[in-house]
Protein backbone atom coordinates (compact mmCIF):
# COMPACT_ATOMS: atom_id res chain seq x y z
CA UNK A 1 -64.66 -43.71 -11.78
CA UNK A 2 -65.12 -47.51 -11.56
CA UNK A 3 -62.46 -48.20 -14.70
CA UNK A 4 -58.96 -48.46 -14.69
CA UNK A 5 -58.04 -45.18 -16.20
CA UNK A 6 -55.50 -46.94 -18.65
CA UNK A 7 -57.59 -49.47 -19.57
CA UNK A 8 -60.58 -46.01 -20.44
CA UNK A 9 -57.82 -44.17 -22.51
CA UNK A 10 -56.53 -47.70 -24.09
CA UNK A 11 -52.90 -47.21 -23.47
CA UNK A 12 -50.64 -48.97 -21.68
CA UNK A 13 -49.55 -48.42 -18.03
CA UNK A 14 -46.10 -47.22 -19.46
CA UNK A 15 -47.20 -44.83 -21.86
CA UNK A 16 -46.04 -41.81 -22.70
CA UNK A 17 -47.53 -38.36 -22.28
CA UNK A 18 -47.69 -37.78 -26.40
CA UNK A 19 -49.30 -41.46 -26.64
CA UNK A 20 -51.72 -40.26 -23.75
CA UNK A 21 -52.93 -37.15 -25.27
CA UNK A 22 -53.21 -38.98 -28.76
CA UNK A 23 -55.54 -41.71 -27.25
CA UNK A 24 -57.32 -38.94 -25.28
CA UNK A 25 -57.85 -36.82 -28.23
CA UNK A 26 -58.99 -39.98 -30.62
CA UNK A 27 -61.88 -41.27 -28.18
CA UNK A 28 -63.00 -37.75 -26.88
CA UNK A 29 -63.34 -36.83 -30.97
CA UNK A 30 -65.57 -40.61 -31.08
CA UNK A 31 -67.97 -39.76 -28.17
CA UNK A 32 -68.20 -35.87 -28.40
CA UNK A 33 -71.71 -35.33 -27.53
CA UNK A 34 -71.39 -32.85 -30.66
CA UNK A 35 -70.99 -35.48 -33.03
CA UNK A 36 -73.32 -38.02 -30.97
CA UNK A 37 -76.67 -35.41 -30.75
CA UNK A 38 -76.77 -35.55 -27.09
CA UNK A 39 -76.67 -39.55 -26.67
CA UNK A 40 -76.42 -39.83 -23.18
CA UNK A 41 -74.24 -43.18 -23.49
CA UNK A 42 -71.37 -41.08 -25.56
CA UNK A 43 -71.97 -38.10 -22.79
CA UNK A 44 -70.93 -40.45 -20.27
CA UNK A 45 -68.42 -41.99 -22.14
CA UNK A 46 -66.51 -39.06 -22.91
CA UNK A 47 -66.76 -37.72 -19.00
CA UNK A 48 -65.27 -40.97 -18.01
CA UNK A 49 -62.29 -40.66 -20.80
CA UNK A 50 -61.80 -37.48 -19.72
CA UNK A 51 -61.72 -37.89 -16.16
CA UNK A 52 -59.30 -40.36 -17.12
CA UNK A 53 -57.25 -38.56 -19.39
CA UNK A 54 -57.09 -35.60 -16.79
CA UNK A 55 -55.63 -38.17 -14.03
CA UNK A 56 -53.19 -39.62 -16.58
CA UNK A 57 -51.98 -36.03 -18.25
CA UNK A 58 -51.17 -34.80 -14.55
CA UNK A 59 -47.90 -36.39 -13.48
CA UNK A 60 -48.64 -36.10 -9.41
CA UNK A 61 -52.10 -37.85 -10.26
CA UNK A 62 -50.71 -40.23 -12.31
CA UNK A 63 -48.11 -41.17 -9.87
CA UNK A 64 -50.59 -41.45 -7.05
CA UNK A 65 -52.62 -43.49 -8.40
CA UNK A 66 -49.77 -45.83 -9.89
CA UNK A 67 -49.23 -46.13 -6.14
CA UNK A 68 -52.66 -46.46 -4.60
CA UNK A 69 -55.05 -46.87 -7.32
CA UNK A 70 -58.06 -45.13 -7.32
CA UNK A 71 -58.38 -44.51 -3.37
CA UNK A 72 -55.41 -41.84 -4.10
CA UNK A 73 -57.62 -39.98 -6.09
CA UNK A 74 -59.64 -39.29 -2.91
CA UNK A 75 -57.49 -37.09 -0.51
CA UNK A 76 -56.90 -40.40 1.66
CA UNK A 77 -53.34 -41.07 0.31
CA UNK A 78 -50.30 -38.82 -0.46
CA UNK A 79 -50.79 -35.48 -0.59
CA UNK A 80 -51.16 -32.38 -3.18
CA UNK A 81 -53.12 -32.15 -6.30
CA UNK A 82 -57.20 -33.02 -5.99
CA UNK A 83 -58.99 -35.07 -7.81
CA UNK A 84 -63.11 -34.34 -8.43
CA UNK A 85 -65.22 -36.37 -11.04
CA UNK A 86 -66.72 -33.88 -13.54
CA UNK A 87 -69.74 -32.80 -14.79
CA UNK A 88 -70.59 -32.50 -18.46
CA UNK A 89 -69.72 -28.77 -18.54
CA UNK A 90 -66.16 -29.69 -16.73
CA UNK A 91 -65.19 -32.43 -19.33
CA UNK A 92 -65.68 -29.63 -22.31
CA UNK A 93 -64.04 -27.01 -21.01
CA UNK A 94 -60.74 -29.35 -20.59
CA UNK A 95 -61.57 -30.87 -24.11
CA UNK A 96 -61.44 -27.22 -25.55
CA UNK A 97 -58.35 -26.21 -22.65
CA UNK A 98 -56.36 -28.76 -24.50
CA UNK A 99 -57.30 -28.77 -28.07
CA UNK A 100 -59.22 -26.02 -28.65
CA UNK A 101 -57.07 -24.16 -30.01
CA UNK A 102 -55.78 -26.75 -33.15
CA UNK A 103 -58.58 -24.63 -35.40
CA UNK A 104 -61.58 -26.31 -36.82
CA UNK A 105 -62.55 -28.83 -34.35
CA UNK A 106 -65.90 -27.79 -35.04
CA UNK A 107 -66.24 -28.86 -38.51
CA UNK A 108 -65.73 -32.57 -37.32
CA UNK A 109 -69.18 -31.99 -35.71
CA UNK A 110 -70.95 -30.14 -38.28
CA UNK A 111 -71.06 -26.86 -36.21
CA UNK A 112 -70.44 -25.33 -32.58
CA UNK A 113 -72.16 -25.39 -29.31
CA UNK A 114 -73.97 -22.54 -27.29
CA UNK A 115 -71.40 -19.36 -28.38
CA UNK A 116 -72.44 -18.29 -24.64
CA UNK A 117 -70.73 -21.17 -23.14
CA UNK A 118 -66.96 -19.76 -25.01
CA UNK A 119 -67.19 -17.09 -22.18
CA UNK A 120 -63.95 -17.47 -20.44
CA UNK A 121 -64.41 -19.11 -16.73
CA UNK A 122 -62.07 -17.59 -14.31
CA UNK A 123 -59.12 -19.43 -12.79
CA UNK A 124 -60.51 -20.89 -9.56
CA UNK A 125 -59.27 -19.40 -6.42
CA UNK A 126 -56.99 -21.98 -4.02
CA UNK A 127 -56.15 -21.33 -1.01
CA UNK A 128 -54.70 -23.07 2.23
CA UNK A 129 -56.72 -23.85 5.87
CA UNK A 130 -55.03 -24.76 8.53
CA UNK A 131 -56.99 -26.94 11.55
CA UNK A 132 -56.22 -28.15 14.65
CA UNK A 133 -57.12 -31.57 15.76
CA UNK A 134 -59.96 -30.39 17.97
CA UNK A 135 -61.67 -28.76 14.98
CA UNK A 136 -60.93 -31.80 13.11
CA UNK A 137 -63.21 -34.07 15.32
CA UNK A 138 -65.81 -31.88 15.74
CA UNK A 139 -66.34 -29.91 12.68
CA UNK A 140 -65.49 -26.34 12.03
CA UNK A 141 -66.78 -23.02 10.16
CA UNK A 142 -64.08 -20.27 9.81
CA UNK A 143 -64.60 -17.24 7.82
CA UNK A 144 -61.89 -15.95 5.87
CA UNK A 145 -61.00 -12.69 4.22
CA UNK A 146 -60.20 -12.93 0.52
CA UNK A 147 -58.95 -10.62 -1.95
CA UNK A 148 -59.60 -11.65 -5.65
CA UNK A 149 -62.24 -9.94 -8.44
CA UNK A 150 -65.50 -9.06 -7.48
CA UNK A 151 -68.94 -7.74 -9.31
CA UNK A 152 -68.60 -4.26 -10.13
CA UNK A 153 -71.56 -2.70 -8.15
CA UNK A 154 -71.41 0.89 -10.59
CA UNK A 155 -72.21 -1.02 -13.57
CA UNK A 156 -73.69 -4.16 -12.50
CA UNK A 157 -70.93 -6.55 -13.60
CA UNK A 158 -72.13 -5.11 -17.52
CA UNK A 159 -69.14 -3.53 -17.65
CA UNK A 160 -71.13 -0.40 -19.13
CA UNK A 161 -71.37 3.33 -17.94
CA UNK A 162 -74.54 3.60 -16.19
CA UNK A 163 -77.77 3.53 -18.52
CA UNK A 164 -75.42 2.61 -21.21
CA UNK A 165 -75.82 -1.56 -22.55
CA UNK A 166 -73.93 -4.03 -24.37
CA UNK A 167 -74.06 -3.82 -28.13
CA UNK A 168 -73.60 -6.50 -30.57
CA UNK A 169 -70.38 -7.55 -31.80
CA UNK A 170 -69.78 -6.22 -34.80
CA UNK A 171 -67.12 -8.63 -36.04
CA UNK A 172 -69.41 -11.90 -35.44
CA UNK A 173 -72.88 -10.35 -35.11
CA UNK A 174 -73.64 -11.70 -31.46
CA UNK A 175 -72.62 -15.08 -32.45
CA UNK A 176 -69.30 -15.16 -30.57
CA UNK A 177 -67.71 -16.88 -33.14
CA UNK A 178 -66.65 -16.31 -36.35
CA UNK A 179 -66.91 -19.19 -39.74
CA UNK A 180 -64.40 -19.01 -42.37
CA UNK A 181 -64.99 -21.41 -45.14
CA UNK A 182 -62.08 -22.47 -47.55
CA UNK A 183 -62.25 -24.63 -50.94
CA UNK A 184 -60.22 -27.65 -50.95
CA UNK A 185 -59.59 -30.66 -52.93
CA UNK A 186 -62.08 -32.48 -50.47
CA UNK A 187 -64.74 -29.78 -51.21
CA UNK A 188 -65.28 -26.74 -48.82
CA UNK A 189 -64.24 -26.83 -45.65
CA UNK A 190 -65.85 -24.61 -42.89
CA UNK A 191 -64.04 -23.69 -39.31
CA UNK A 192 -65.28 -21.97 -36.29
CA UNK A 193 -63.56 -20.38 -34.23
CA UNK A 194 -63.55 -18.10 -31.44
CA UNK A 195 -64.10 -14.31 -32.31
CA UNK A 196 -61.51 -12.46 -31.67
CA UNK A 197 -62.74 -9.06 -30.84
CA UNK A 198 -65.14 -10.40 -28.27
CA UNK A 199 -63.25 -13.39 -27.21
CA UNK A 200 -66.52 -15.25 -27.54
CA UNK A 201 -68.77 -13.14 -25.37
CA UNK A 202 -71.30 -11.99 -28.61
CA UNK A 203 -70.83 -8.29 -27.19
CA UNK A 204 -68.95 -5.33 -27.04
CA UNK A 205 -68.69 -2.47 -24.89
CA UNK A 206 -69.40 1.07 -26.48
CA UNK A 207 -69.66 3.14 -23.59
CA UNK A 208 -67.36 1.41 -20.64
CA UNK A 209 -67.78 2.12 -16.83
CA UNK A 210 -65.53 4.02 -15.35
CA UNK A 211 -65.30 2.32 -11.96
CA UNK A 212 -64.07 -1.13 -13.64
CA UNK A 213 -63.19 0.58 -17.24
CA UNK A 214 -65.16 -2.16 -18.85
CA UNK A 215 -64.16 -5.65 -17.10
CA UNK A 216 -67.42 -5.49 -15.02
CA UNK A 217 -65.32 -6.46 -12.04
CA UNK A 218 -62.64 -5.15 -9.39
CA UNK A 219 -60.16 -6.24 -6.78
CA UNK A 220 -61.93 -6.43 -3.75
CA UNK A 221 -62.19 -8.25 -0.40
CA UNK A 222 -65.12 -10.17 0.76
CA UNK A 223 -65.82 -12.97 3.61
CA UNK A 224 -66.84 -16.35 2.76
CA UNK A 225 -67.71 -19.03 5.37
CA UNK A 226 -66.03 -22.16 4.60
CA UNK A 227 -68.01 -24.93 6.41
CA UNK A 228 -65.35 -27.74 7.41
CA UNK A 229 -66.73 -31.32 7.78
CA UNK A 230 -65.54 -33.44 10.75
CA UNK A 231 -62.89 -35.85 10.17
CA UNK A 232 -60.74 -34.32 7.28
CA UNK A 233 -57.34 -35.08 7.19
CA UNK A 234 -54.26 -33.65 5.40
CA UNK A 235 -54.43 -33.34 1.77
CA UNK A 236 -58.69 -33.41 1.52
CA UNK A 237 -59.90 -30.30 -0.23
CA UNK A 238 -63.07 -28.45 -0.19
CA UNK A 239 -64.46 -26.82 -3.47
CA UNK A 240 -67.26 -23.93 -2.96
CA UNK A 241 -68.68 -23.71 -6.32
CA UNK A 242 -68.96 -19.90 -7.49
CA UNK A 243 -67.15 -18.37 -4.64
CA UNK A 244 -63.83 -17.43 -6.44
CA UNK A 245 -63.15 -15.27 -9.04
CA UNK A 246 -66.19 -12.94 -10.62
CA UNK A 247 -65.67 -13.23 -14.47
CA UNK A 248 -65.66 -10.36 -17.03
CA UNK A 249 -68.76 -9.05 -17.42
CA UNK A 250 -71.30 -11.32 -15.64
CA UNK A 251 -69.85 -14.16 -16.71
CA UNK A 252 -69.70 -17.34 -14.13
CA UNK A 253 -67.65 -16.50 -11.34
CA UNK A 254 -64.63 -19.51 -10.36
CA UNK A 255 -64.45 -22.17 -7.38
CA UNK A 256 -63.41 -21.58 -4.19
CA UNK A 257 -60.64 -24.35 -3.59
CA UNK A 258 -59.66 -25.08 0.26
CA UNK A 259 -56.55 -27.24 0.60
CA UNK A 260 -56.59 -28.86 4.32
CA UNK A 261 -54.00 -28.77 6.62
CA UNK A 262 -54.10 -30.33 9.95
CA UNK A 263 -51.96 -29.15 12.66
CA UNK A 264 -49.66 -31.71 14.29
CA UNK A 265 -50.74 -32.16 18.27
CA UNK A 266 -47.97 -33.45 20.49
CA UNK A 267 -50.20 -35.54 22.30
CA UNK A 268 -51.72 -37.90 20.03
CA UNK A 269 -49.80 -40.25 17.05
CA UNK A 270 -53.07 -40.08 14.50
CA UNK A 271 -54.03 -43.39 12.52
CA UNK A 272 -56.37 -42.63 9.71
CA UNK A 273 -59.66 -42.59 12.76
CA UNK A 274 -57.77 -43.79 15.51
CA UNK A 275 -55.43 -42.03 17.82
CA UNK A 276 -52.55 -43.14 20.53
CA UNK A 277 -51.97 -41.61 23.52
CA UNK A 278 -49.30 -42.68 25.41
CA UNK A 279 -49.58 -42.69 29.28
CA UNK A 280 -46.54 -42.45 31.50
CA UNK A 281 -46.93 -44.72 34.69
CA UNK A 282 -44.71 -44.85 37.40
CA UNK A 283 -43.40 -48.52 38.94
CA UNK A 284 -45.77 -47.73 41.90
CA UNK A 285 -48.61 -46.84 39.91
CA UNK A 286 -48.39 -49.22 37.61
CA UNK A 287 -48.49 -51.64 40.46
CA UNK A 288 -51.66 -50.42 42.22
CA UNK A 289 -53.14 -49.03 39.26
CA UNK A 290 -55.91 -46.02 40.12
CA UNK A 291 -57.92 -43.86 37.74
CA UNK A 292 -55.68 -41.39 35.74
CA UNK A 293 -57.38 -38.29 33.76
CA UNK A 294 -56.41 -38.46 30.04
CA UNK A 295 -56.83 -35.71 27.16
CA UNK A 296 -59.12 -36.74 24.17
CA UNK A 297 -60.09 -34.71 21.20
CA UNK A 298 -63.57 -33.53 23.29
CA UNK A 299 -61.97 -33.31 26.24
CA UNK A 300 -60.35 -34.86 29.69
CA UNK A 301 -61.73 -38.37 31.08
CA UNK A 302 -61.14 -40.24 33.80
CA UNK A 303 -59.57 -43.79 33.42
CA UNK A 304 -59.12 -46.50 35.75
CA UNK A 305 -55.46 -48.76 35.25
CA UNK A 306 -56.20 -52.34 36.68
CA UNK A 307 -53.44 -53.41 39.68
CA UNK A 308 -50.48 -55.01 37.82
CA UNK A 309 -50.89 -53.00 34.81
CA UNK A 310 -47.52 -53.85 32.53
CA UNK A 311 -45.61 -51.41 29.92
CA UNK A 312 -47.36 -51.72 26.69
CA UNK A 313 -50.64 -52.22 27.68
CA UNK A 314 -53.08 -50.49 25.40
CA UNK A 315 -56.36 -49.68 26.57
CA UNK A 316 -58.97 -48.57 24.24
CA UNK A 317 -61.66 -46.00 24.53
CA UNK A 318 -64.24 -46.54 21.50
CA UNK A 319 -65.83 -43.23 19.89
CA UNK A 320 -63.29 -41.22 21.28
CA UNK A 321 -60.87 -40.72 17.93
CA UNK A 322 -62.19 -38.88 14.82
CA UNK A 323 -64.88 -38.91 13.07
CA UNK A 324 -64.91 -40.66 9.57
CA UNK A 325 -65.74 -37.69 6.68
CA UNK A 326 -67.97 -39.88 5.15
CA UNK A 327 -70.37 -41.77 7.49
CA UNK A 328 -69.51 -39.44 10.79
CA UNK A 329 -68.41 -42.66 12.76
CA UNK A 330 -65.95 -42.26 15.36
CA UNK A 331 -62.26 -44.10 15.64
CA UNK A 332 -60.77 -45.06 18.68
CA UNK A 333 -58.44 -43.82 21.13
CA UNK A 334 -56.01 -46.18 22.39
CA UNK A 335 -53.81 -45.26 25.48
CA UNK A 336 -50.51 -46.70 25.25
CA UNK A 337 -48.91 -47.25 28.71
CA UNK A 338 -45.31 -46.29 29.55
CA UNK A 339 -43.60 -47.69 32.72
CA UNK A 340 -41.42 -44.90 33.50
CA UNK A 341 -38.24 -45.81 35.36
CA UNK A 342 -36.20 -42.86 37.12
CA UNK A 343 -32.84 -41.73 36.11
CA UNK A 344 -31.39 -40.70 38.96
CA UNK A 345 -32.32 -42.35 42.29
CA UNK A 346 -32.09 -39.72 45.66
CA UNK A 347 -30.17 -42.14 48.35
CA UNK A 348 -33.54 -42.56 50.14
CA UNK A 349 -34.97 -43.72 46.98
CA UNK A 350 -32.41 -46.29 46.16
CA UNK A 351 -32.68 -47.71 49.72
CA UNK A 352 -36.60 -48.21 49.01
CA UNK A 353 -35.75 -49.59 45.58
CA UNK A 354 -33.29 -52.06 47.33
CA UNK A 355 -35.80 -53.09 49.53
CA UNK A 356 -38.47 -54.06 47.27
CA UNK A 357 -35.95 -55.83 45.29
CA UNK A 358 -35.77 -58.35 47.98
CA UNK A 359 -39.34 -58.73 48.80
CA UNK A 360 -40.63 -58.94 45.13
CA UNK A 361 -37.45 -61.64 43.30
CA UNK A 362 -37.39 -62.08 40.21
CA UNK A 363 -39.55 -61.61 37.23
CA UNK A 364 -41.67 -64.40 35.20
CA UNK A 365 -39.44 -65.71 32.69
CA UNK A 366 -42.33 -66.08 30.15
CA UNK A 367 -41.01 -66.03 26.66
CA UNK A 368 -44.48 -64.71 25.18
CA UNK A 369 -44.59 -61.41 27.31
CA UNK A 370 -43.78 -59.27 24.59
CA UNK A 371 -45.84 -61.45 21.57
CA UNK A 372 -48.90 -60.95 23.95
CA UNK A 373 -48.09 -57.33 23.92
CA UNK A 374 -47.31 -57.21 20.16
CA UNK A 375 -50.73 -58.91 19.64
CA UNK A 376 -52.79 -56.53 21.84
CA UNK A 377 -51.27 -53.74 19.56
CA UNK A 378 -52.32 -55.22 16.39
CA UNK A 379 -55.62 -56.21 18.07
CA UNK A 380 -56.10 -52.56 18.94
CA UNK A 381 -55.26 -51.37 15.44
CA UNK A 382 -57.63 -53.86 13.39
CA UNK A 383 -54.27 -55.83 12.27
């Protein structure tokens, strides 16, 4: 999608959901590949009109990307409802979801497509993953258990007794749709629509297994793999094509969708790729500095403070945040240093403290202490 989406529908930015689906429905009707014999232009046209009608029709979408354009279409911003661009097979299917069903849609294009193709595709499967930040940087393959409709293995997914086939339909012939032509002022008029004893399939069952009484599919439970990518973040989802739902009767089985959900861990404050640790020092070992060990996504490294090392000094280990999903380069970790100061002071303590007091005097009154600081933080975080 390279296109404003209001500016592919041709509505304005405040338009309303009737004025959306009227636009929708007027340039989908123009660039049908139906009425266009396949022009590959008008294929991608109407894709792109309905990618953006599809955006614009869901409220969450449409409110994302109000707010962040098309990069909240992408998992990166907000959260909830995906985004995917389609294929040509996608952008029919919600052409026909929507209006379908308004009767005689095909007479605008002088017939119907492929009566195979009005087989009805199962509602994909979605379900949630939860990861922790270690899978998160390195990458992850779970297997999960999941309960939906699977092949029939008595009848093959034919939804016939064994050695029994599907016949005909004997309401459309096969054709998996049905013609009705009616005279009219305008001269005859001729709509398709779906058959309704077959619900488009072309066949019928005479002789239905037993074992799925026909469907060609049962409840079941299976594994699947789901392969995680490094460096997914909350609201990315992954879509396994054909591993959801098996369809009636060998038709295509659904998607597989995998909402992400990354686990907060107490240690780190997460910035797109980077991450912040923050290390507590004490007044002594801030003053002497030494080499600390400090936890990281792969594991615990060794760090060496400088002598004189002051709160709110970030140091920054490079490659050791997450992983960008797309190009596999690593973030940053910054470690954020704390000077802790105790709360309670034992009497031999506060004698020490005294002590030092006298030997050290007063602090530098420089005025651009903290802006230094401030500055190393933005530095740190690309500002």
């Amino acid at each position: 999608m390279n296109r404003d989406v209001y500016e592919t529908l041709e509505v304005s930015r405040n338009a309303t959901d009737d004025e959306i689906k009227r636009a929708y429905r007027r340039l989908a009707l123009q660039y049908h590949p139906d009425r266009n014999s396949g022009d590959k232009a008008s294929e991608e046209k109407f894709k792109e009109i309905t990618e953006a009608y599809e955006v614009l029709s869901n409220p969450e979408l449409r409110a994302r990307y109000d707010r962040y354009g098309e990069a909240g279409l992408k998992g990166g911003m907000g959260g909830g409802a995906g985004y995917h661009p389609f294929d040509l097979s996608e952008a029919l299917n919600i052409f026909m979801r929507d209006f379908g069903g308004l009767g005689g849609l095909d007479a605008f294009f002088g017939g119907g497509r492929s009566t195979q193709s009005g087989r009805r595709k199962p509602r994909d499967v979605r379900i949630g993953l939860r990861l922790t930040l270690q899978e998160v940087a390195k990458g992850t393959v779970r297997k999960i258990k999941l309960k939906t409709f699977d092949r029939c293995a008595a009848c093959a997914g034919s939804g016939a007794r064994a050695g029994a086939s599907p016949v005909a339909c004997r309401t459309c012939g096969g054709a998996g749709q049905v013609r009705q032509a009616q005279n009219s002022f305008f001269g005859q008029l001729v709509s398709v629509t779906t058959c309704p004893a077959c619900a488009g399939e072309g066949t019928e069952i005479a002789d239905p297994c037993t074992t799925c009484r026909g469907e060609g599919r049962v409840n079941a439970e299976r594994v699947v793999d789901i392969e995680v990518p490094a460096g997914v973040s909350d609201a990315n989802y992954l879509t396994l094509r054909g591993q959801g739902a098996a369809g009636r009767r060998n038709a295509p089985r659904g998607d597989l969708i995998v909402g992400i959900e990354v686990e907060d861990d107490p240690r780190f404050e997460r910035h797109g790729d980077d991450l912040v640790f923050d290390q507590p020092l004490s007044f002594s070992q801030a003053a002497l500095g030494g080499t600390f060990v400090v936890p990281t996504p792969y594991g615990e490294e060794k760090v060496e403070f400088p002598p004189g090392t002051q709160s709110g000094t970030i140091l920054t280990l490079r490659s050791r945040g997450l992983p960008d999903v797309h190009n596999g380069r690593k973030g940053a970790l910054h470690i954020r240093v704390q000077v802790w100061t105790p709360e309670k002071l034992s009497p031999r303590l506060r004698e020490l403290f005294e002590e030092l007091s006298d030997l050290e005097g007063e602090p530098p009154q420089d005025e651009g202490l903290g802006r230094k600081i401030w500055n190393r933080m933005k530095e740190a975080f690309g500002g």
